[in-house]
PDB file of N, CA and C in Angstrom:
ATOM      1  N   UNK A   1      47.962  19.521 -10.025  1.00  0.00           N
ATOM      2  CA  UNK A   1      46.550  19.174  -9.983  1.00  0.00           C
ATOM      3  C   UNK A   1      45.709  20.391 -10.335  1.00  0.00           C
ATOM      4  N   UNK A   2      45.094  20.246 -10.994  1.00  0.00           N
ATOM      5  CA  UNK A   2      43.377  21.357 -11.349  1.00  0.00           C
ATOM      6  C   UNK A   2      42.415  20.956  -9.995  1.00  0.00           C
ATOM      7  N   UNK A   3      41.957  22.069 -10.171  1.00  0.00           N
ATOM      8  CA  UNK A   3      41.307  23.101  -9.182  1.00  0.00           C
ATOM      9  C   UNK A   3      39.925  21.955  -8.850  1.00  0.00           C
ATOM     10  N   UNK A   4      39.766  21.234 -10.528  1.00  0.00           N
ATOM     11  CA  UNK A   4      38.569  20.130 -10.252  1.00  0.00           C
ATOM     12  C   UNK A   4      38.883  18.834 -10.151  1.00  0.00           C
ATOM     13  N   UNK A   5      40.377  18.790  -9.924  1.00  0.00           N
ATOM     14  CA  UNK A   5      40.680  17.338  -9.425  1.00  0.00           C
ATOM     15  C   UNK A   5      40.691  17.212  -7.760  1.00  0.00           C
ATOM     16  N   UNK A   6      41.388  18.286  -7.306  1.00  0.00           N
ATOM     17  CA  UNK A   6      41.644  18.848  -5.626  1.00  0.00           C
ATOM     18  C   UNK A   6      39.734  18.505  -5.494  1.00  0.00           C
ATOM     19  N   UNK A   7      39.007  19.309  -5.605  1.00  0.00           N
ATOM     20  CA  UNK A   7      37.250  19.489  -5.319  1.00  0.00           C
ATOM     21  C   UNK A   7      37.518  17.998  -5.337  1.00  0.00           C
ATOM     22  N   UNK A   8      37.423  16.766  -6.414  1.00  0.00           N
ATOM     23  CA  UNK A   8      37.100  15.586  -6.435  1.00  0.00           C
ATOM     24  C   UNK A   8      38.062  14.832  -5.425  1.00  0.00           C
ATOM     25  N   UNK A   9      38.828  15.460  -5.126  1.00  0.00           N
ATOM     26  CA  UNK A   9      39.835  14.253  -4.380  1.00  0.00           C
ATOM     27  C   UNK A   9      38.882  14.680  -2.806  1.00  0.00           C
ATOM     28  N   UNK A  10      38.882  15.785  -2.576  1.00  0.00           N
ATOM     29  CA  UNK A  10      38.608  16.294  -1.341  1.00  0.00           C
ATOM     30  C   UNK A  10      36.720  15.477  -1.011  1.00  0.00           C
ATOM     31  N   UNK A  11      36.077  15.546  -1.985  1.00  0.00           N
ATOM     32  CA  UNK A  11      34.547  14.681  -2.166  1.00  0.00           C
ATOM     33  C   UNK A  11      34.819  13.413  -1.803  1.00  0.00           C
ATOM     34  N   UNK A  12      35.723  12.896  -2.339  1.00  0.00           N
ATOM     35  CA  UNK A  12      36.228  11.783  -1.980  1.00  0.00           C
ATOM     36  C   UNK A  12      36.553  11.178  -1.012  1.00  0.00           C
ATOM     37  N   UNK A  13      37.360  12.035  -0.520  1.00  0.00           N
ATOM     38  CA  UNK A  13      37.794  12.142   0.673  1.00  0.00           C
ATOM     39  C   UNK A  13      37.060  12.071   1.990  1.00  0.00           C
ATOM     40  N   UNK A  14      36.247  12.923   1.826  1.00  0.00           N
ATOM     41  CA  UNK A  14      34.660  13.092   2.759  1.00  0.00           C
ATOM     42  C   UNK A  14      33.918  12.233   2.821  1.00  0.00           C
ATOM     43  N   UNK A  15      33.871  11.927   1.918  1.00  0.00           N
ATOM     44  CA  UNK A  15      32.923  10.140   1.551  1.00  0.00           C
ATOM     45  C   UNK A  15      33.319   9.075   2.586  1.00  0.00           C
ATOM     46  N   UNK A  16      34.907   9.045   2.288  1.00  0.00           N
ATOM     47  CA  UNK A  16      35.006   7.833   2.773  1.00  0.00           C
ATOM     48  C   UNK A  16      35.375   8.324   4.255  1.00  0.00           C
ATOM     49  N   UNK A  17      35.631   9.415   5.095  1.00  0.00           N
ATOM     50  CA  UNK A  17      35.587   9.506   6.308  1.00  0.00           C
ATOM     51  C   UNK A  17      34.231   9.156   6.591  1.00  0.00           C
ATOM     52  N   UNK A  18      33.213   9.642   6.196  1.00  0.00           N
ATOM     53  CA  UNK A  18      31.621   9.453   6.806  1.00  0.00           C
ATOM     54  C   UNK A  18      31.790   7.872   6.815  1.00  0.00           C
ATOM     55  N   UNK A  19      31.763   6.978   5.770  1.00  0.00           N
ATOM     56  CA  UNK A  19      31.499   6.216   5.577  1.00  0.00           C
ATOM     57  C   UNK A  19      32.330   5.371   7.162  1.00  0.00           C
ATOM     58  N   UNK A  20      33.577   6.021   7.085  1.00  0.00           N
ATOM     59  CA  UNK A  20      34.685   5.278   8.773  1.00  0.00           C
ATOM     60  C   UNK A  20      33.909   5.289   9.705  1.00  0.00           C
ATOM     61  N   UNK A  21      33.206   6.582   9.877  1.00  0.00           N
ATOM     62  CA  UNK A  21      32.714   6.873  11.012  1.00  0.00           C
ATOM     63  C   UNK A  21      31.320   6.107  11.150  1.00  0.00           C
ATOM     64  N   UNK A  22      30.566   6.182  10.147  1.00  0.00           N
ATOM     65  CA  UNK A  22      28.958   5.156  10.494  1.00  0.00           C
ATOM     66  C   UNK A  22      29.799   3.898  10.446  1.00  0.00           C
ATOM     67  N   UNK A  23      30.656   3.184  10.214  1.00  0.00           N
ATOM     68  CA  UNK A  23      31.120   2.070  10.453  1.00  0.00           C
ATOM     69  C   UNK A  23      31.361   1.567  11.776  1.00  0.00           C
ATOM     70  N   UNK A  24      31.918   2.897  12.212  1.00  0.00           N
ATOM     71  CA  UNK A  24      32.613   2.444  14.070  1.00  0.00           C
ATOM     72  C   UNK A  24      31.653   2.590  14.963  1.00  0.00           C
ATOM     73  N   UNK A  25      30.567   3.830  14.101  1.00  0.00           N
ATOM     74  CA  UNK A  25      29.646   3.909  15.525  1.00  0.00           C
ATOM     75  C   UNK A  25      28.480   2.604  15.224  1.00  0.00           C
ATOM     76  N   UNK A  26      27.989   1.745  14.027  1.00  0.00           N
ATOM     77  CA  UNK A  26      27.197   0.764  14.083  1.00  0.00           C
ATOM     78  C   UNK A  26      28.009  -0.406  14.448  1.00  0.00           C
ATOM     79  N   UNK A  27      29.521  -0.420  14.300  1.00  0.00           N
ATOM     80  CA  UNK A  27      30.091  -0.984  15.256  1.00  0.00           C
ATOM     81  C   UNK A  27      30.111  -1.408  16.319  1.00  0.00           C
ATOM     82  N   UNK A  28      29.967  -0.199  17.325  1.00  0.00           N
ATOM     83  CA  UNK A  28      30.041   0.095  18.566  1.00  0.00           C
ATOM     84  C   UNK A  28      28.436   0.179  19.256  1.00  0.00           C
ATOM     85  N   UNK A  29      27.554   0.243  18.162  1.00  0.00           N
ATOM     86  CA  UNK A  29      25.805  -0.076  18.508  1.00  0.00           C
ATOM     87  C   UNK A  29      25.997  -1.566  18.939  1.00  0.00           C
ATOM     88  N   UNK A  30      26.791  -2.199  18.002  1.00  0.00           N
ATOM     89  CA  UNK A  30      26.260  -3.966  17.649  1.00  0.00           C
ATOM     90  C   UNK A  30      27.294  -4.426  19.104  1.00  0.00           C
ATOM     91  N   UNK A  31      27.980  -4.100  19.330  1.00  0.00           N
ATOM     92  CA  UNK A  31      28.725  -4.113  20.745  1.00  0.00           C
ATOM     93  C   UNK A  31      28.399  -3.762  21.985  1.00  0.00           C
ATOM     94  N   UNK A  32      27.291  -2.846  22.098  1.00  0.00           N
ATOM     95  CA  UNK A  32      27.011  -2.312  23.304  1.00  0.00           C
ATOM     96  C   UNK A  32      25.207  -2.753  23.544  1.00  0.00           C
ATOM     97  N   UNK A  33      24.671  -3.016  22.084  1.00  0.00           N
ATOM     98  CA  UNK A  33      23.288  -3.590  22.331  1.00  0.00           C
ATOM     99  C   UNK A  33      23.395  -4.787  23.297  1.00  0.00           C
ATOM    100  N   UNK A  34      23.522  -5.031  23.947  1.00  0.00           N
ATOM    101  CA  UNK A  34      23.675  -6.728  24.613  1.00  0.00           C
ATOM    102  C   UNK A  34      24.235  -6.411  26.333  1.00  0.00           C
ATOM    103  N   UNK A  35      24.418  -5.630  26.249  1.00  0.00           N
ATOM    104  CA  UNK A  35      25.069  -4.943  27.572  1.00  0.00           C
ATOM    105  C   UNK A  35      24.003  -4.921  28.665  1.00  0.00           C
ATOM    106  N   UNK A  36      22.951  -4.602  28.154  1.00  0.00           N
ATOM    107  CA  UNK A  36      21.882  -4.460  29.624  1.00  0.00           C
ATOM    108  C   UNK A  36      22.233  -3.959  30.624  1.00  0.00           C
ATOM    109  N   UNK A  37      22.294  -2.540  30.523  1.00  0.00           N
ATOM    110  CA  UNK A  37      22.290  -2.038  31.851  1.00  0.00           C
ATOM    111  C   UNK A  37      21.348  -1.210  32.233  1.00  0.00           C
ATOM    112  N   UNK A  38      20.064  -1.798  31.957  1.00  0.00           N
ATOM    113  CA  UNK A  38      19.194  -1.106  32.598  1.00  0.00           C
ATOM    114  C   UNK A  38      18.598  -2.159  33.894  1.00  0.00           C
ATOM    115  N   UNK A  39      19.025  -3.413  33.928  1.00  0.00           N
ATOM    116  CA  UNK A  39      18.755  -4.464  34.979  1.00  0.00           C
ATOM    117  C   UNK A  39      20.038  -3.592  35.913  1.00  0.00           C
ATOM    118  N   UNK A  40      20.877  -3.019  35.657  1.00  0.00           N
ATOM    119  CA  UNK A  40      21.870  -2.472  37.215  1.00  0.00           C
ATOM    120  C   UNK A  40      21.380  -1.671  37.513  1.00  0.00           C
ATOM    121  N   UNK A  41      20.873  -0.550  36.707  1.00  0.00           N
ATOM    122  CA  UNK A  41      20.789   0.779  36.886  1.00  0.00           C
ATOM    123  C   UNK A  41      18.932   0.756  37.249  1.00  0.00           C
ATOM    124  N   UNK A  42      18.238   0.394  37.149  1.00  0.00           N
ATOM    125  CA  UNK A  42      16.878   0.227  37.358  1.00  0.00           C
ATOM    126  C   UNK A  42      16.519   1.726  36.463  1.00  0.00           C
ATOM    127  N   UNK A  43      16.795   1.802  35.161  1.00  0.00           N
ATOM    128  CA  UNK A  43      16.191   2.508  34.343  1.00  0.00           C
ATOM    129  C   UNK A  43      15.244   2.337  33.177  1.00  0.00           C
ATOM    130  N   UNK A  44      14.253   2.470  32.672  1.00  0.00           N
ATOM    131  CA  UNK A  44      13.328   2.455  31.628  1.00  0.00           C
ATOM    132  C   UNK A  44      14.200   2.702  30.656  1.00  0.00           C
ATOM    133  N   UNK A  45      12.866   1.545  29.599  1.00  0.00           N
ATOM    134  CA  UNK A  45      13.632   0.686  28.217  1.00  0.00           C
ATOM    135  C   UNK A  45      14.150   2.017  27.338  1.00  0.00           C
ATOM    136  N   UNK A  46      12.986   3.339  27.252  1.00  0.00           N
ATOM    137  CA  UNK A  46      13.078   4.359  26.903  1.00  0.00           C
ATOM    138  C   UNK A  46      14.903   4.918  26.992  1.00  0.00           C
ATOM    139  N   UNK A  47      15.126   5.041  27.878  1.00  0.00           N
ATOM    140  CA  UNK A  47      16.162   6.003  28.731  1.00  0.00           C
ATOM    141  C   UNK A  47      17.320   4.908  28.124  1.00  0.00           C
ATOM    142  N   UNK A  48      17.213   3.508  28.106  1.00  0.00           N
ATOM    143  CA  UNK A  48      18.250   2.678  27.962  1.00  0.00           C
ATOM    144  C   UNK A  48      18.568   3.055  26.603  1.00  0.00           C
ATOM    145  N   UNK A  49      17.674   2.953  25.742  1.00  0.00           N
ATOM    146  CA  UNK A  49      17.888   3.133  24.179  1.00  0.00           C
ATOM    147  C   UNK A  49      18.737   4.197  23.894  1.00  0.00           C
ATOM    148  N   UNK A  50      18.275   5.467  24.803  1.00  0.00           N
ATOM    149  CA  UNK A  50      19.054   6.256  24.484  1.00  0.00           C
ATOM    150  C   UNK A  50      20.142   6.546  24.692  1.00  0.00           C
ATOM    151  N   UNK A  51      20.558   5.617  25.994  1.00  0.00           N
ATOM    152  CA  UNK A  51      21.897   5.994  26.956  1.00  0.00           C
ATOM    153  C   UNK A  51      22.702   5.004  25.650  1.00  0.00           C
ATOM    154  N   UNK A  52      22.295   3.977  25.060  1.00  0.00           N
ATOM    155  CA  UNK A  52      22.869   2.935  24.152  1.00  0.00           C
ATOM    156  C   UNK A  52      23.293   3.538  22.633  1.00  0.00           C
ATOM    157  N   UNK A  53      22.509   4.312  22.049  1.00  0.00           N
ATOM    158  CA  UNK A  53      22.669   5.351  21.046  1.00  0.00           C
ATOM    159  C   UNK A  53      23.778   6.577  21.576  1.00  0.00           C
ATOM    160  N   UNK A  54      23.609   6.890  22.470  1.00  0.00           N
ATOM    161  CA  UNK A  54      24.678   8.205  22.805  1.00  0.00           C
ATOM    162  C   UNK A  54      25.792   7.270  22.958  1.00  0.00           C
ATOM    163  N   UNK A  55      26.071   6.736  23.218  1.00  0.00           N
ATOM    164  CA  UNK A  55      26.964   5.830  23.356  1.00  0.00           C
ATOM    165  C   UNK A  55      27.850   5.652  22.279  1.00  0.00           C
ATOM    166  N   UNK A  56      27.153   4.547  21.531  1.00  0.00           N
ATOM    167  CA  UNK A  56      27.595   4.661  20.317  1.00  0.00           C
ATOM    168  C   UNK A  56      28.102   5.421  19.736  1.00  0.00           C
ATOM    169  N   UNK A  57      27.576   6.421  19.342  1.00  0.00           N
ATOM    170  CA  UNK A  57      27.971   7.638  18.545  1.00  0.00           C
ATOM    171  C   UNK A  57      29.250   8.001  19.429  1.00  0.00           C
ATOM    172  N   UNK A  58      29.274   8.179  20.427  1.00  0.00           N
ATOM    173  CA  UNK A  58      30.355   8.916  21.319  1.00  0.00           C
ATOM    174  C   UNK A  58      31.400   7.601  20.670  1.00  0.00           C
ATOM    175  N   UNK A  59      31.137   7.045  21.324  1.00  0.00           N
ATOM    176  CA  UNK A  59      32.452   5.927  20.794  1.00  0.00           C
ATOM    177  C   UNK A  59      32.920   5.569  19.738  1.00  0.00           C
ATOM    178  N   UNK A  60      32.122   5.700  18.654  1.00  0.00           N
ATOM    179  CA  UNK A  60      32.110   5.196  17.381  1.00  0.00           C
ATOM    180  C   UNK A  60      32.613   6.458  16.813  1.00  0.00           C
ATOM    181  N   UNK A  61      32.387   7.578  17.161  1.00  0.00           N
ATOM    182  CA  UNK A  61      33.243   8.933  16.808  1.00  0.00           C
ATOM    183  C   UNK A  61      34.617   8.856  17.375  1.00  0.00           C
ATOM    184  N   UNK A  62      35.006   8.522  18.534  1.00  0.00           N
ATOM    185  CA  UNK A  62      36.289   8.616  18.713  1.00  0.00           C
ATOM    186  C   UNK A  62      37.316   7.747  18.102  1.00  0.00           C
ATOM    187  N   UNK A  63      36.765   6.506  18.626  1.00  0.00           N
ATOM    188  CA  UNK A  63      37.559   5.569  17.370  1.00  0.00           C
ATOM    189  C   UNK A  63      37.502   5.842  15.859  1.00  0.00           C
ATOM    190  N   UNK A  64      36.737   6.422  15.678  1.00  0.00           N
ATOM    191  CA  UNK A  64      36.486   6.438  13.553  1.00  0.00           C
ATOM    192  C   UNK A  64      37.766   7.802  13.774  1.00  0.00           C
ATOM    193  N   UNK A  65      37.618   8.849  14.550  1.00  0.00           N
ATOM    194  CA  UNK A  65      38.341   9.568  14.281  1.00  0.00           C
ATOM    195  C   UNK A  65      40.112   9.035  14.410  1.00  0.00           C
ATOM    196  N   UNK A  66      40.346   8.374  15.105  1.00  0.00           N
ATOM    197  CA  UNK A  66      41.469   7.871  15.683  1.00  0.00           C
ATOM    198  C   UNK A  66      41.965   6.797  14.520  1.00  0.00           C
ATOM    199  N   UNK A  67      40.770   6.072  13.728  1.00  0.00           N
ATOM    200  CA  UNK A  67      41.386   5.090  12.377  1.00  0.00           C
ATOM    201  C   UNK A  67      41.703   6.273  11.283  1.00  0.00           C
ATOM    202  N   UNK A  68      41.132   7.475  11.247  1.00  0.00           N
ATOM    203  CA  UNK A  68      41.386   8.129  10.348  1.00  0.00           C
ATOM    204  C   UNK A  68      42.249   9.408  10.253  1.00  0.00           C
ATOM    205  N   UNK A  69      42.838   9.723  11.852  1.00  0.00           N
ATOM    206  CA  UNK A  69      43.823  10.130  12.060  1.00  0.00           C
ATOM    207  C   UNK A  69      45.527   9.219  11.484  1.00  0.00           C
ATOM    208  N   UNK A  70      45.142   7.797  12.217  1.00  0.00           N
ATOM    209  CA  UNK A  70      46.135   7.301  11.749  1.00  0.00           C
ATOM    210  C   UNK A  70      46.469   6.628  10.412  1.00  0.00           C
ATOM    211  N   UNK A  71      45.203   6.842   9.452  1.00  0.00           N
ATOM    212  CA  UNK A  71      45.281   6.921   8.331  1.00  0.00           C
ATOM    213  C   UNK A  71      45.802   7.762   7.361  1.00  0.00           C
ATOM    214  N   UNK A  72      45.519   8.762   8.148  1.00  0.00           N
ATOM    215  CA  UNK A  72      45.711  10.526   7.210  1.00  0.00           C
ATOM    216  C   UNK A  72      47.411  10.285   7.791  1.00  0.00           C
ATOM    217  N   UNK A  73      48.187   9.781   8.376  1.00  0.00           N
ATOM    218  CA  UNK A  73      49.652  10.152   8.783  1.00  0.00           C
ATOM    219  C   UNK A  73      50.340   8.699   8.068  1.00  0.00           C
ATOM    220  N   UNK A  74      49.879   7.993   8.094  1.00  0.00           N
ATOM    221  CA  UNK A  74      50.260   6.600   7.294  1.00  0.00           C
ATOM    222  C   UNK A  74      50.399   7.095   5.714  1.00  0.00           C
ATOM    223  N   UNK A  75      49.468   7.906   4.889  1.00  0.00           N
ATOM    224  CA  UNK A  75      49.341   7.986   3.875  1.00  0.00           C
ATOM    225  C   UNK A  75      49.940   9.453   3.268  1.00  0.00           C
ATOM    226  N   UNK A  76      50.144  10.505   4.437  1.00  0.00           N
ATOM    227  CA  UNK A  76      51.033  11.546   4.304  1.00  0.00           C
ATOM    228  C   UNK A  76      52.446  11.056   4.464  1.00  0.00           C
ATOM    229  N   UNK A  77      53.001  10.412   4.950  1.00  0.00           N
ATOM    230  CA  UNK A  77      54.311  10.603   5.239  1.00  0.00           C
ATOM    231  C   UNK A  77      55.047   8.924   5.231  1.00  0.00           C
TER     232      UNK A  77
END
């Protein structure tokens, strides 16, 4: 391989991890919007949004990383 195929494979590459990862965490938005837990917790709509966004992301990062761990070993070996 040339030096500008490696750069393009690796662009590539990057692409489509981002792309895993906003997948799992709007995933994991569309899964956890509906949850309501600000009726348990007696917290403002404010505070909920955000506890619902951190969320997401937290989750939607671990799993995206975990499809693309076991992607990267499926496709190495």
């Amino acid at each position: 391989m040339k030096n500008g195929d490696i750069m393009e494979f690796l662009n590539i590459n990057s692409l489509l991890e981002l792309a895993i990862q906003l997948f799992f965490i709007g995933l994991a938005f569309w899964s956890l919007i509906d949850i309501h837990l600000e009726r348990q917790f007696k917290m403002h709509l404010n505070q909920y949004r955000v506890l619902i966004l951190l969320l997401s992301i937290t989750i939607g990062y671990i799993v995206g990383s975990f499809f693309i761990w076991v992607l990267n070993i499926t496709i190495n070996h």
